[in-house]
Protein backbone atom coordinates (compact mmCIF):
# COMPACT_ATOMS: atom_id res chain seq x y z
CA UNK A 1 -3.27 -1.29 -19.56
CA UNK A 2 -6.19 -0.85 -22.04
CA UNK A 3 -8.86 0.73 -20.16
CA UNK A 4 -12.05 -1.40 -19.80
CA UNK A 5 -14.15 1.71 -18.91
CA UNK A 6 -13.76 3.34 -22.16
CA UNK A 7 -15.15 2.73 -25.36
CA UNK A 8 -12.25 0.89 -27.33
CA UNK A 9 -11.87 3.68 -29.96
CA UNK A 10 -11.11 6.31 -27.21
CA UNK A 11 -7.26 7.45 -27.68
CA UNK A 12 -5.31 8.13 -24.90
CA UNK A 13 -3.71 11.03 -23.68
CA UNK A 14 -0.51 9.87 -25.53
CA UNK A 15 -1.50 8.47 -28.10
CA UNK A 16 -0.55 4.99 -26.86
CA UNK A 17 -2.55 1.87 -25.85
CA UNK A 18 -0.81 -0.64 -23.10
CA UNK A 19 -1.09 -4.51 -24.05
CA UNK A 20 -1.85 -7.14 -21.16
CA UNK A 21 0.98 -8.31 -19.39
CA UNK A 22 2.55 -11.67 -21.53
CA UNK A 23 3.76 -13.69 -18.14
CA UNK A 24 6.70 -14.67 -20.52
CA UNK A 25 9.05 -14.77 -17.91
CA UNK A 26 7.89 -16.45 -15.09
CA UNK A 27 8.61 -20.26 -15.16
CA UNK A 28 6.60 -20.83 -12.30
CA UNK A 29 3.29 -18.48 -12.50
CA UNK A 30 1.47 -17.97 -9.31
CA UNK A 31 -0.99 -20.83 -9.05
CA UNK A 32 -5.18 -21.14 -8.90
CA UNK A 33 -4.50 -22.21 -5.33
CA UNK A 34 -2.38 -19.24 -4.40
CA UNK A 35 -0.29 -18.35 -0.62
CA UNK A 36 -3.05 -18.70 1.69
CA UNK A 37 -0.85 -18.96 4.42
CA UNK A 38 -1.66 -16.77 7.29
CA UNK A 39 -5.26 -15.46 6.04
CA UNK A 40 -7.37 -14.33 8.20
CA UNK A 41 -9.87 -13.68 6.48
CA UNK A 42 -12.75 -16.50 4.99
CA UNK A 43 -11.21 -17.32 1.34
CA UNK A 44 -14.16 -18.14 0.35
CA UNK A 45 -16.64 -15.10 1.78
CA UNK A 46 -16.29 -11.07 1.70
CA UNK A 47 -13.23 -8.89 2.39
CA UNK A 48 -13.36 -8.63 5.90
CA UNK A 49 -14.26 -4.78 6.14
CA UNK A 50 -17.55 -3.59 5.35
CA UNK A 51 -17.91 -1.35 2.17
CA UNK A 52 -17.97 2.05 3.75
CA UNK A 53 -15.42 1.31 5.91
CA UNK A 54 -11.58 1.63 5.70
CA UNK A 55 -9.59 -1.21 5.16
CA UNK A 56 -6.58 -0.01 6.51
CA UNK A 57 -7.27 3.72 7.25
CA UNK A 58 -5.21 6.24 8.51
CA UNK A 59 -2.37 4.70 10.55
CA UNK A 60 -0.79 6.11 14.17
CA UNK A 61 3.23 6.00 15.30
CA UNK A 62 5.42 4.46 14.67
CA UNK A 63 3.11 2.79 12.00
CA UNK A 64 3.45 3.73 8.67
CA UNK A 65 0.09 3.21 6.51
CA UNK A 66 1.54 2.70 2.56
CA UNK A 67 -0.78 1.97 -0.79
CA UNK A 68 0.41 1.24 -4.07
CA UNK A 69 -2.64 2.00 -6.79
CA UNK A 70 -2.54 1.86 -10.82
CA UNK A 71 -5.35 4.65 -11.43
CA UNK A 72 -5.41 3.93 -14.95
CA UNK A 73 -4.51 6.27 -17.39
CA UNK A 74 -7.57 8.06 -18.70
CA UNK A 75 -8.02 11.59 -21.11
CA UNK A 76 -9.32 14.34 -18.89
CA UNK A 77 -12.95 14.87 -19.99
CA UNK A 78 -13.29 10.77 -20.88
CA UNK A 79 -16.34 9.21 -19.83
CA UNK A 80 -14.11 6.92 -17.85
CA UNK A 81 -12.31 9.50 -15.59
CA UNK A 82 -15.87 10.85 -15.44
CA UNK A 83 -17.04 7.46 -13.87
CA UNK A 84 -13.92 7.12 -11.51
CA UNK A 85 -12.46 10.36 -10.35
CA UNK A 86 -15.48 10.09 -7.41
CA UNK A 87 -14.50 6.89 -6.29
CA UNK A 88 -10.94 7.31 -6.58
CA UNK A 89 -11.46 10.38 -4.06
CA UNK A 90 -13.93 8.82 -2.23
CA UNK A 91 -11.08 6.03 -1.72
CA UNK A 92 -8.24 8.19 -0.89
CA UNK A 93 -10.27 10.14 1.27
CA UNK A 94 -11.19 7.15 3.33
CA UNK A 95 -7.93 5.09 3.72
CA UNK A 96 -5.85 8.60 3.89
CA UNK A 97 -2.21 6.73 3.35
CA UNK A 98 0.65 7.91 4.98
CA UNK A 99 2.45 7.41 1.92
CA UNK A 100 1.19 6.50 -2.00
CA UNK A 101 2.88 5.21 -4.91
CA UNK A 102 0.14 5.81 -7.85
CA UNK A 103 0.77 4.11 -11.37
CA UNK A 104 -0.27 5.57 -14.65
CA UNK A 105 -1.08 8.82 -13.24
CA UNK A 106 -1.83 11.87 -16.09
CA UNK A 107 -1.16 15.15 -14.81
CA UNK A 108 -5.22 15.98 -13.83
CA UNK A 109 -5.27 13.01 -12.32
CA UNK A 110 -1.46 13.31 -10.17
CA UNK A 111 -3.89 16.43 -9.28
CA UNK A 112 -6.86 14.54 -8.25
CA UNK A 113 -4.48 12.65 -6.00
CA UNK A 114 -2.79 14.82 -4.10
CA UNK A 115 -6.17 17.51 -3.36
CA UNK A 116 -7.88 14.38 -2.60
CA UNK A 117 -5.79 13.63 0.49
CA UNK A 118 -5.44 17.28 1.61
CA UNK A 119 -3.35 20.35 1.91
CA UNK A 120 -0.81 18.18 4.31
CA UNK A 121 0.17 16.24 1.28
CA UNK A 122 2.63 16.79 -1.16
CA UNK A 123 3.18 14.96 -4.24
CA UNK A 124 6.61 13.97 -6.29
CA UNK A 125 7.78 12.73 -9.82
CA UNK A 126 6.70 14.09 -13.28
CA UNK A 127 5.61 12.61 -16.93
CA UNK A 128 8.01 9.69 -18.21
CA UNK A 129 8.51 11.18 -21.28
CA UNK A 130 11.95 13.57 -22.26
CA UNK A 131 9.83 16.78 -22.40
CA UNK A 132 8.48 15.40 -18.59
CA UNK A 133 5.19 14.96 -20.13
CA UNK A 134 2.89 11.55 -20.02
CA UNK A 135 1.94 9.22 -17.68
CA UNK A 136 3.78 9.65 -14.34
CA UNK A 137 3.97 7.38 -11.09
CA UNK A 138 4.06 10.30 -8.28
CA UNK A 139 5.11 9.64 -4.73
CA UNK A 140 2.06 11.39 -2.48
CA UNK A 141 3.18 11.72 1.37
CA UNK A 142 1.58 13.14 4.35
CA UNK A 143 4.03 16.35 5.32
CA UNK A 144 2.96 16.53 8.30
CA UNK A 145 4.35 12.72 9.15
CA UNK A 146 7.32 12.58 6.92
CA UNK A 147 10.26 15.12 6.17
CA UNK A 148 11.43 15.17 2.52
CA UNK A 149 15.35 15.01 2.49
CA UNK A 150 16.16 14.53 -0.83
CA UNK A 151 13.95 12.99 -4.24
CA UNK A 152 15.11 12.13 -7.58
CA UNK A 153 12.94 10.56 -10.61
CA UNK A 154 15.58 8.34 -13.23
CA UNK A 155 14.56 6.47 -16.46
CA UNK A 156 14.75 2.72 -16.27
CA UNK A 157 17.39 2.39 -19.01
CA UNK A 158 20.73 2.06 -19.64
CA UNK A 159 20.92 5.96 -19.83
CA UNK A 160 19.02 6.49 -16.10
CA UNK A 161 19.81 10.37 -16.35
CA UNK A 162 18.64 10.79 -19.62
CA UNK A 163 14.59 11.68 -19.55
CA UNK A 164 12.32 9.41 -21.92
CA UNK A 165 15.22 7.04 -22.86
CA UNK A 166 14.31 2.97 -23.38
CA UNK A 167 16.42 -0.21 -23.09
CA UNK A 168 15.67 -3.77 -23.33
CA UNK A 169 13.19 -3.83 -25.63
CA UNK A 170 10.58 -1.28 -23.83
CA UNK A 171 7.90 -0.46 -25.84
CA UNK A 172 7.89 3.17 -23.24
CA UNK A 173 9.66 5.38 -21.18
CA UNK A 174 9.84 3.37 -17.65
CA UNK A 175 10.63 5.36 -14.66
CA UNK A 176 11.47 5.09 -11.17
CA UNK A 177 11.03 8.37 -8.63
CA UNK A 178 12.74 7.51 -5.31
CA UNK A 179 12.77 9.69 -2.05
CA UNK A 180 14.35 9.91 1.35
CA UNK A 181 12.34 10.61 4.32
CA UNK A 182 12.57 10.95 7.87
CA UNK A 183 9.34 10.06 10.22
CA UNK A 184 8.50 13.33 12.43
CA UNK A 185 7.13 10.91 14.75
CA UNK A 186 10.12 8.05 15.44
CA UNK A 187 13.13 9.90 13.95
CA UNK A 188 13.88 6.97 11.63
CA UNK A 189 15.13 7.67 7.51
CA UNK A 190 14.31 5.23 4.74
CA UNK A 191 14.18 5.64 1.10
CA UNK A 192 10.88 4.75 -0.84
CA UNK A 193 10.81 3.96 -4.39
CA UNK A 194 7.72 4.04 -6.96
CA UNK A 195 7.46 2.72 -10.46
CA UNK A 196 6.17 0.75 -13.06
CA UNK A 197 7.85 -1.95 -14.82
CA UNK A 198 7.49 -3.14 -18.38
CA UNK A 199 4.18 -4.97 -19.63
CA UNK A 200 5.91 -6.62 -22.81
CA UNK A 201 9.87 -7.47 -22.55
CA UNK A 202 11.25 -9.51 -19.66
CA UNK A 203 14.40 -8.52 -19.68
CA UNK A 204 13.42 -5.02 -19.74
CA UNK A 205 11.91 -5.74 -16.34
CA UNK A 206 14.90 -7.52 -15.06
CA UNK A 207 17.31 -4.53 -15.82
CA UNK A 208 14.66 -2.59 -14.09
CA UNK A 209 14.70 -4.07 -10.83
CA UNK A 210 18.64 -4.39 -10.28
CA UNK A 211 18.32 -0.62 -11.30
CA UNK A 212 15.60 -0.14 -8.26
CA UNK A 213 17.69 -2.33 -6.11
CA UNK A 214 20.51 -0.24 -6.63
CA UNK A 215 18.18 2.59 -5.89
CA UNK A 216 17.36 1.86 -3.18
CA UNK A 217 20.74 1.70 -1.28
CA UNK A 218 21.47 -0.52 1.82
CA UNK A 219 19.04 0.88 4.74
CA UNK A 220 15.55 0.80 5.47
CA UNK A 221 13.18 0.81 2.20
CA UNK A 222 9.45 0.51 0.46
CA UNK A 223 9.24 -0.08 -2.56
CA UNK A 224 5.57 0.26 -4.58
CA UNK A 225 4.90 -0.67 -8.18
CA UNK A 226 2.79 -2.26 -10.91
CA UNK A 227 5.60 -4.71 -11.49
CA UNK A 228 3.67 -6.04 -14.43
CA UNK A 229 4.65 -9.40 -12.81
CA UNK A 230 3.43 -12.09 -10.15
CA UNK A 231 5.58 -12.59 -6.69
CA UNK A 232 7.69 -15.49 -8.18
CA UNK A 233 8.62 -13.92 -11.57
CA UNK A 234 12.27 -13.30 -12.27
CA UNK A 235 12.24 -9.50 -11.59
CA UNK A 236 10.33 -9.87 -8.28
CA UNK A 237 12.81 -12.26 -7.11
CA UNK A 238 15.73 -9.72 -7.86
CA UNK A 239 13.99 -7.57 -5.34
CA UNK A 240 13.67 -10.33 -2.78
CA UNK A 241 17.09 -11.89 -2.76
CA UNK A 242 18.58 -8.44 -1.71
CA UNK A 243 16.30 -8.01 1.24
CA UNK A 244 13.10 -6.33 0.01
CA UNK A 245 11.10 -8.54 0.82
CA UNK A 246 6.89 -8.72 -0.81
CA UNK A 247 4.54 -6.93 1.84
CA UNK A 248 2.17 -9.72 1.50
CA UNK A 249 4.34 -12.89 2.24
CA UNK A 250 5.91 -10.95 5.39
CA UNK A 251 2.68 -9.60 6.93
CA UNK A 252 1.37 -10.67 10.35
CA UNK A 253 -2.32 -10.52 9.50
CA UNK A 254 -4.10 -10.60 5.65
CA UNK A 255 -6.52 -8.45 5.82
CA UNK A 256 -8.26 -9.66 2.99
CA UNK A 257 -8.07 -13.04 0.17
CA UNK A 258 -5.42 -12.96 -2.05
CA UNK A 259 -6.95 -11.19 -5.01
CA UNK A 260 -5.28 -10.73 -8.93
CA UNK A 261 -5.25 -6.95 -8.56
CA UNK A 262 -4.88 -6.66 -12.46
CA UNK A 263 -8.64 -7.08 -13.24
CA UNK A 264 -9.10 -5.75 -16.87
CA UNK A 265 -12.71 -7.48 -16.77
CA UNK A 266 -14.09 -5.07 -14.42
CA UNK A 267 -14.31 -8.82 -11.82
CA UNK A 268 -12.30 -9.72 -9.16
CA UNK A 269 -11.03 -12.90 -8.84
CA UNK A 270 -8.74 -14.91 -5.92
CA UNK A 271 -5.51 -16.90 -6.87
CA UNK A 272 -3.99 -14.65 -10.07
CA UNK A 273 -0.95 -12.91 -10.00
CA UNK A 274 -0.50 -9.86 -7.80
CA UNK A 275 1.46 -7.69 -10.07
CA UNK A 276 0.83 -4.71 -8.16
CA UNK A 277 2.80 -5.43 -4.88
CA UNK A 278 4.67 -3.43 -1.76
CA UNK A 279 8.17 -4.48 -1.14
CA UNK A 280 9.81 -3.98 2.17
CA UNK A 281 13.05 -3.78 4.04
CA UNK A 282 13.92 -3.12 7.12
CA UNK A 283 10.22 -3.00 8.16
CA UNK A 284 7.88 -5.47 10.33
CA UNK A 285 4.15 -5.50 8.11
CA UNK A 286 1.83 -5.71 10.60
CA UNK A 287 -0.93 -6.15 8.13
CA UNK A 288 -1.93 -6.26 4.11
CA UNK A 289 -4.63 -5.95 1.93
CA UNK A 290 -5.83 -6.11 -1.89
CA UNK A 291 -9.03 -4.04 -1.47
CA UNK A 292 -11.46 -5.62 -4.02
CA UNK A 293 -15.11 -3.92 -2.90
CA UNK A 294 -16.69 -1.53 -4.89
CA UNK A 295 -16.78 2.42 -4.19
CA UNK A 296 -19.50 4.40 -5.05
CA UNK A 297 -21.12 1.14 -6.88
CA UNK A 298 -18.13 0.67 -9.15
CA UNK A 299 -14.25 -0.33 -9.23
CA UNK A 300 -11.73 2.99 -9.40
CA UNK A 301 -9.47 1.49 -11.89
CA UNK A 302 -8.85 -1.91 -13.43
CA UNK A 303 -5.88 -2.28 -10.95
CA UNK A 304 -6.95 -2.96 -7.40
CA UNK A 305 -5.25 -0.95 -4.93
CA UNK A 306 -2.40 -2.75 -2.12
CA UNK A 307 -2.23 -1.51 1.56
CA UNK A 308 0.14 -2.29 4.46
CA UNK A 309 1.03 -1.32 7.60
CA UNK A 310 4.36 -1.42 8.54
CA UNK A 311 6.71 -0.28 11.19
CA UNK A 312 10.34 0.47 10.80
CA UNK A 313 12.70 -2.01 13.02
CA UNK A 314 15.06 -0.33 15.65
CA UNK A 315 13.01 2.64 15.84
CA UNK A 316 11.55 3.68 18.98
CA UNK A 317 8.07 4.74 19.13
């Protein structure tokens, strides 16, 4: 997205500025009114944590704590990153994911990402572009939780194994980076996927998500993404109908309202589409969040970032 932090004439690292998601294909946009089913927190007072404190934290087994989080895409010494890289730490350091998908990540900032969460962490995927430069969405896991087994990163095209390549009327590179893992803790495998659909053609993100689903195998799964789409767009639904099912609508608890978390205005607001999303299979989410407060006085992107806690079924503790 175009970063509201920046002056307007302030290139990016690419050269490239991001339009605002066009909605064109969702024939039934999420409404004003939104899911409020199974809130438990007061839609119409604060998030339920207090500003210091986690929202979801660090998690214990067989929970699994997961964020997805667009850090927006900033040039090194801009006054943006600047203004963010604190809070963005200051974040990390306080919820301390077991596992994060991060969208729109530069290479200083995949850096800020990974020392941010500590020396147990260990972060996977590259730039989208052929050369592996560019904007990246990294897989960051806690080592000392989960055992890599295998990782791949593949373009979102019709050529998946060629680096950089575009299909469907993508304006970029798109890019999926999908790993295997096995939990030190409960023995179970499962395969999670990060990416980052298309903001402008809706086929594009169609293609995309049969290409995730068939990413993402037949067993246990997480999926995290900007999906540049709301819950009940076309591309979501692929996901859904073959069993990864959205983080939000399965969870036990809500930990917080149902916020937009695309917020290009710098202002939260409840009821908008939550294009940034985790999808599930396999897994019980015992609670979700879209944490809108402020860190350090300010917002760390113009994404907000998506936590759950989830369990994998048929595992024993």
């Amino acid at each position: 997205m175009t970063d509201p932090f920046d002056p307007p004439q302030a290139a990016q690292d690419d050269g490239t500025v991001e339009l605002p998601a066009d909605g064109a294909d969702d024939p039934d946009p999420e409404g004003a009114t939104g899911d409020t089913r199974g809130v438990t927190s007061d839609a119409s007072g604060p998030v339920t944590a207090p500003g210091d404190d986690p929202l979801v934290g660090g998690s214990e087994p067989p929970e699994l704590s997961i964020m997805t989080f667009n850090v927006l895409r900033t040039r090194a010494g801009s006054a943006s990153w600047l203004r963010r890289r604190d809070p963005i730490r200051t974040l990390l350091q306080r919820e301390r994911p077991t596992l994060l998908g991060a969208q729109e990540a530069l290479p200083h900032q995949a850096d800020l990402l990974r020392a941010a969460l500590g020396d147990g962490y260990r972060l996977l995927g590259h730039g989208r572009d052929a050369d592996g430069s560019g904007e990246a969405c990294p897989l960051v896991y806690d080592a000392t939780r989960l055992d890599l087994v295998e990782w791949d990163q593949r373009a979102l095209s019709r050529r998946p194994d060629v680096p950089g390549s575009r299909s469907w009327g993508s304006l970029y590179p798109r890019i999926v980076v999908r790993a295997v893992f096995t939990d030190r803790a409960t023995g179970g495998r499962f395969t999670a996927l990060n990416t980052h659909l298309d903001v402008l053609s809706p086929p594009a993100r169609r293609r995309a998500a049969e290409l995730i689903v068939a990413s993402a195998g037949g067993g246990p799964a997480i999926v995290t993404g900007d999906f540049n789409a709301g819950a009940t767009f076309p591309s979501r639904r692929i996901l859904t109908r073959a069993g990864l099912e959205d983080g939000w609508a399965l969870a036990r608890t809500r930990l917080t309202p149902e916020w937009s978390t695309y917020i290009p205005g710098g202002r939260p607001r409840r009821g908008g589409p939550r294009i940034d999303a985790i999808h599930v299979r396999g897994f019980d989410v015992a609670s979700v969040g879209i944490d809108a407060r402020p860190v350090g006085g300010g917002l760390p992107s113009d994404h907000l970032p998506v936590q759950a806690v989830v369990r994998q079924r048929a595992v024993a503790a």
